[in-house]
Structures are given as structure tokens and as C-alpha cells.
Protein backbone atom coordinates (compact mmCIF):
# COMPACT_ATOMS: atom_id res chain seq x y z
CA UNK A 1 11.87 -9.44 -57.11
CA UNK A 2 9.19 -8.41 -54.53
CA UNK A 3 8.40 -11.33 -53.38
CA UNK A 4 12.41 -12.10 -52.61
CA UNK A 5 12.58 -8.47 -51.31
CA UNK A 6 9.87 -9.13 -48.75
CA UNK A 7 10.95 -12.68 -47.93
CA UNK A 8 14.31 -11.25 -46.69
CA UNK A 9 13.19 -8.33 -44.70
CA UNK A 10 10.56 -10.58 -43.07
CA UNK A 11 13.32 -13.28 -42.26
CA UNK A 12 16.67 -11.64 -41.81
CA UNK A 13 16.58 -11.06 -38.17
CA UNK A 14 15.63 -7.37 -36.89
CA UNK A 15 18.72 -6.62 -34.81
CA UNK A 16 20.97 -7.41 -37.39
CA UNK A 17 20.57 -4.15 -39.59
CA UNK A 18 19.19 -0.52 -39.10
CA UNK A 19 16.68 -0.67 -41.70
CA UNK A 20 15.34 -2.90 -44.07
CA UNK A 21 17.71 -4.89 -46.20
CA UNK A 22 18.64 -3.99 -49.67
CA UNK A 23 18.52 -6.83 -51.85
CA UNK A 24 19.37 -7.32 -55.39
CA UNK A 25 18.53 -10.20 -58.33
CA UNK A 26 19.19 -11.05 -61.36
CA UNK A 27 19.17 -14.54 -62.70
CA UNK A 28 21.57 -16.32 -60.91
CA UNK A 29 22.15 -14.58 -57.46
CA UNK A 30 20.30 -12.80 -54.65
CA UNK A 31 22.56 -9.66 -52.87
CA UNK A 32 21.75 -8.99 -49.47
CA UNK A 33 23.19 -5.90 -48.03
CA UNK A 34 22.20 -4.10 -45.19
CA UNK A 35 23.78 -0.88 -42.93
CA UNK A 36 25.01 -1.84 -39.79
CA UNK A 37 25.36 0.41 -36.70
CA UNK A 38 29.05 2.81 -37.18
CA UNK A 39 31.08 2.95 -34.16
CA UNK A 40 30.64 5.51 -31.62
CA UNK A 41 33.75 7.98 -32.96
CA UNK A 42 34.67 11.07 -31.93
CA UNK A 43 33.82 14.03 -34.41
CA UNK A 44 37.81 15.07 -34.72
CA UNK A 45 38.59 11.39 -35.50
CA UNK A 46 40.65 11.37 -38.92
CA UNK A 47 39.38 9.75 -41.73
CA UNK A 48 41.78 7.02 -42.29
CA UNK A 49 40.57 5.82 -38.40
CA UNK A 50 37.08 6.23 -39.13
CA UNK A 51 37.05 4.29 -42.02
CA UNK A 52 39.34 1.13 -40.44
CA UNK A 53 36.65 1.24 -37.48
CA UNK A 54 33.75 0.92 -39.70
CA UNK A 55 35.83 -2.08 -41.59
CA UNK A 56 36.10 -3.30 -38.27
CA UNK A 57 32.44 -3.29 -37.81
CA UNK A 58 31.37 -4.70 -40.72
CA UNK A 59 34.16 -7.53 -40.18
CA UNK A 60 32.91 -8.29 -36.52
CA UNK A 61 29.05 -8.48 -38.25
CA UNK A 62 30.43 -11.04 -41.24
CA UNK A 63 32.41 -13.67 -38.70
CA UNK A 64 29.08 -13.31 -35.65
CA UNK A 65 26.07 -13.64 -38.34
CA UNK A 66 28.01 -16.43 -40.67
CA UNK A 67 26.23 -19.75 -39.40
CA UNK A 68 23.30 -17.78 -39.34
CA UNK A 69 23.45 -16.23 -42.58
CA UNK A 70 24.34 -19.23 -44.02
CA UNK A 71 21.24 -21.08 -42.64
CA UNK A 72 19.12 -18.13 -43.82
CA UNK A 73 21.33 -18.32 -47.73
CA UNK A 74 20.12 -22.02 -47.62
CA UNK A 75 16.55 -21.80 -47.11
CA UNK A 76 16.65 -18.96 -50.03
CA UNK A 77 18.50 -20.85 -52.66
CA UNK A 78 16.44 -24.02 -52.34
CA UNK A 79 13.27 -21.54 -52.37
CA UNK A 80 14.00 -19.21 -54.97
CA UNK A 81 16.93 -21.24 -56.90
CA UNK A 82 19.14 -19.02 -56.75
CA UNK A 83 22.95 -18.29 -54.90
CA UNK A 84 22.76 -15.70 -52.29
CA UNK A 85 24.97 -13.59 -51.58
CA UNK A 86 25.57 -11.01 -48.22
CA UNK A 87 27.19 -7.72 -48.09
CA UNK A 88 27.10 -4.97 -45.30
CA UNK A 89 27.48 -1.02 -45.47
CA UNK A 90 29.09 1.00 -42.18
CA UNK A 91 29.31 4.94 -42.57
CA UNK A 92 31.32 5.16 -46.25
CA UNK A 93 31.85 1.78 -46.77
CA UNK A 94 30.75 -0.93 -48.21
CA UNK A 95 31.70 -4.90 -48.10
CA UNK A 96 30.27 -7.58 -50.10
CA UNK A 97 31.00 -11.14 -48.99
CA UNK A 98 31.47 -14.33 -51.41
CA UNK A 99 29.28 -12.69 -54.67
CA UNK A 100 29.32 -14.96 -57.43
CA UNK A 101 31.40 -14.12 -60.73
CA UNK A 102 29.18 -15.87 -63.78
CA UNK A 103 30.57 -16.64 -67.06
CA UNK A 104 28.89 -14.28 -70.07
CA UNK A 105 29.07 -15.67 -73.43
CA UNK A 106 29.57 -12.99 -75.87
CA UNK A 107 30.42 -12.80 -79.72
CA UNK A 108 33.04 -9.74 -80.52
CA UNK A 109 33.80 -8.83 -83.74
CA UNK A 110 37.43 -8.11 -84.19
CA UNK A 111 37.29 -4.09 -83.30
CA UNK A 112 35.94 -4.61 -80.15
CA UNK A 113 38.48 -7.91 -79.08
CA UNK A 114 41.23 -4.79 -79.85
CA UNK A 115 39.55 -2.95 -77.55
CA UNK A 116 39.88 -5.51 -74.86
CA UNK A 117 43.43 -6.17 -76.03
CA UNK A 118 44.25 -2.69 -75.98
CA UNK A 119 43.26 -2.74 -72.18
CA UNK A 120 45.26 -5.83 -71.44
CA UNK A 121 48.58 -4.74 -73.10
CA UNK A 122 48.09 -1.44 -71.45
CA UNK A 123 47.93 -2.84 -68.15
CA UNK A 124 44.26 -2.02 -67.60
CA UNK A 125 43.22 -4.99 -67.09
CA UNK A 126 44.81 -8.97 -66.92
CA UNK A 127 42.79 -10.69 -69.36
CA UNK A 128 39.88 -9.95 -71.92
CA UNK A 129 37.28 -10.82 -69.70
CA UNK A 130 38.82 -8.48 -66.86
CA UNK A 131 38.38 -5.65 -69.24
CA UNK A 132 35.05 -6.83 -70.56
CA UNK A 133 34.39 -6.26 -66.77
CA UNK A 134 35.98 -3.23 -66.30
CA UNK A 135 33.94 -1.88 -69.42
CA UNK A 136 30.91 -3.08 -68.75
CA UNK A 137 31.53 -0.96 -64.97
CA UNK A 138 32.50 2.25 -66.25
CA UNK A 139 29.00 2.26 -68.59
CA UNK A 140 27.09 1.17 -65.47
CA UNK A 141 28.98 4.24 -63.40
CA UNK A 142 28.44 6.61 -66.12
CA UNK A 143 24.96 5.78 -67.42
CA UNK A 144 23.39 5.19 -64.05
CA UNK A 145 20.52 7.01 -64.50
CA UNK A 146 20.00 5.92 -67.68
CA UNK A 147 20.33 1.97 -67.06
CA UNK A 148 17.96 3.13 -64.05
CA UNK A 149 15.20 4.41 -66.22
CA UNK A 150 15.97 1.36 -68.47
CA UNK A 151 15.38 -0.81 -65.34
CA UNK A 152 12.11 0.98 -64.48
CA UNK A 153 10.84 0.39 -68.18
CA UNK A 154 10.79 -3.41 -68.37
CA UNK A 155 9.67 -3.38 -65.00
CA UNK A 156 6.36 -1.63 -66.30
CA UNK A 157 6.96 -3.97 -68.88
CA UNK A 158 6.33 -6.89 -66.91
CA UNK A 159 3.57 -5.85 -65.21
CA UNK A 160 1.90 -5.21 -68.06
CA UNK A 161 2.18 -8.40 -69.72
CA UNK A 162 1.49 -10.02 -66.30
CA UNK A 163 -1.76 -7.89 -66.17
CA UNK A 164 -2.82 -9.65 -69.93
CA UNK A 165 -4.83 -12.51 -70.99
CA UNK A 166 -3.40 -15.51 -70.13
């Protein structure tokens, strides 16, 4: 993850964002996302405004950076095998562009497929893996700090089997 990390901020060029990237992994995709400059708006502006204008900025910095983004995707995947995807942030908002949605094989017993189906018929959700989805975000929103800690645990995890005989 470091080694990605540092790879991007070191070739993502400096103009382009106002601070270092943020960039996510997992198994089969690299996230990119970095803050872009807001507009210049006037402190009485009303939300709705302010928050089309930094849309509009992070639209203008996805169609001038694509053939260079791409480039820079390209050399990534074939280095670190993996699909890259780029998002940017403006004031409140956030925009990720093209992220990959993976196919999870999973084994439900039937309580939790009428769980899913409850979701569907109610309109929650269109199909069992939409609600699957939809679960699996609500645990992620509510247990952040947990999954966090969770994170930070197999990370020390890691290095500590890294740091063993070999």
C-alpha cells in the first residue's frame, strides 16, 4: 500500500491537486482521489450555487486530466496489476470516476437471503446484490471507527509477520 501510495504522489503531476493524493487498495483496484482548488465564490453565495460550481470544477478537472490520467492509470495497472481508478473532492463534494464494481461470492443461509428479499420487495433496493451492497454500506458508515481500528490491526499484523524469519 505504501509503496502504491508513494508511487502516485511522486507521479501524479503537482499542479493537478492541493495536496498529496489520497489513494486507496484493495485487491483488485487502486482509488486515486485528490482535492482540487474550489471556485473563487462569494461568502453570501447559496448553497445550492456553491455546490453546482464545485461540480463544475471537478467536471472541468475529469474531461482536461483524462488522456493524462489515463496514461498515468496504464503505467499503474501493468506495474502493480491492478485497475485504477480516479476521483476528485471540491469544497463538500466528492466525485469518483469509472470505480470498478467486483463480483463477491457469498454463501447465505436462508434468514439472511430474507433479509435481502425483504429489502428488494420493500423497494430498498433492486436486486439481492443491491442490498447486499447497501448492507454492507450502512455497517461500513456505522462501524467506521471500528472497521478503522480493524484496519490498523492487520496492518500491525503484516508487519509483523514481514519482520519474521523467512
Amino acid at each position: 500500500m505504501d509503496e502504491i501510495s508513494g508511487w502516485f504522489t511522486g507521479r501524479v503531476p503537482g499542479d493537478w491537486f492541493e495536496a498529496a493524493p489520497e489513494v486507496s487498495v484493495d485487491r483488485e483496484e487502486v482509488v486515486v482521489v485528490g482535492r482540487v482548488t474550489a471556485p473563487a465564490l462569494e461568502p453570501d453565495t447559496p448553497t445550492g450555487a456553491g455546490r453546482a460550481a464545485e461540480a463544475g470544477r471537478i467536471k472541468r478537472f475529469r474531461e482536461e486530466t483524462r488522456p493524462e490520467r489515463m496514461a498515468i492509470a496504464g503505467e499503474a495497472e501493468r506495474r502493480f496489476g491492478r485497475k485504477v481508478a480516479w476521483g476528485a473532492e471540491c469544497g463538500n463534494t466528492r466525485a469518483l470516476f469509472t470505480v470498478l464494481s467486483v463480483p463477491v461470492m457469498t454463501r447465505l443461509r436462508q434468514p439472511e437471503r430474507q433479509v435481502l428479499d425483504t429489502l428488494v420487495e420493500g423497494g430498498i433496493a433492486r436486486s439481492r446484490s443491491d442490498a447486499l451492497a447497501w448492507a454492507v454500506r450502512l455497517v461500513g458508515r456505522h462501524e467506521s471507527d471500528w472497521i478503522a481500528d480493524l484496519r490498523a490491526a492487520l496492518v500491525a499484523v503484516q508487519e509483523v509477520r514481514a519482520a519474521g524469519p523467512t
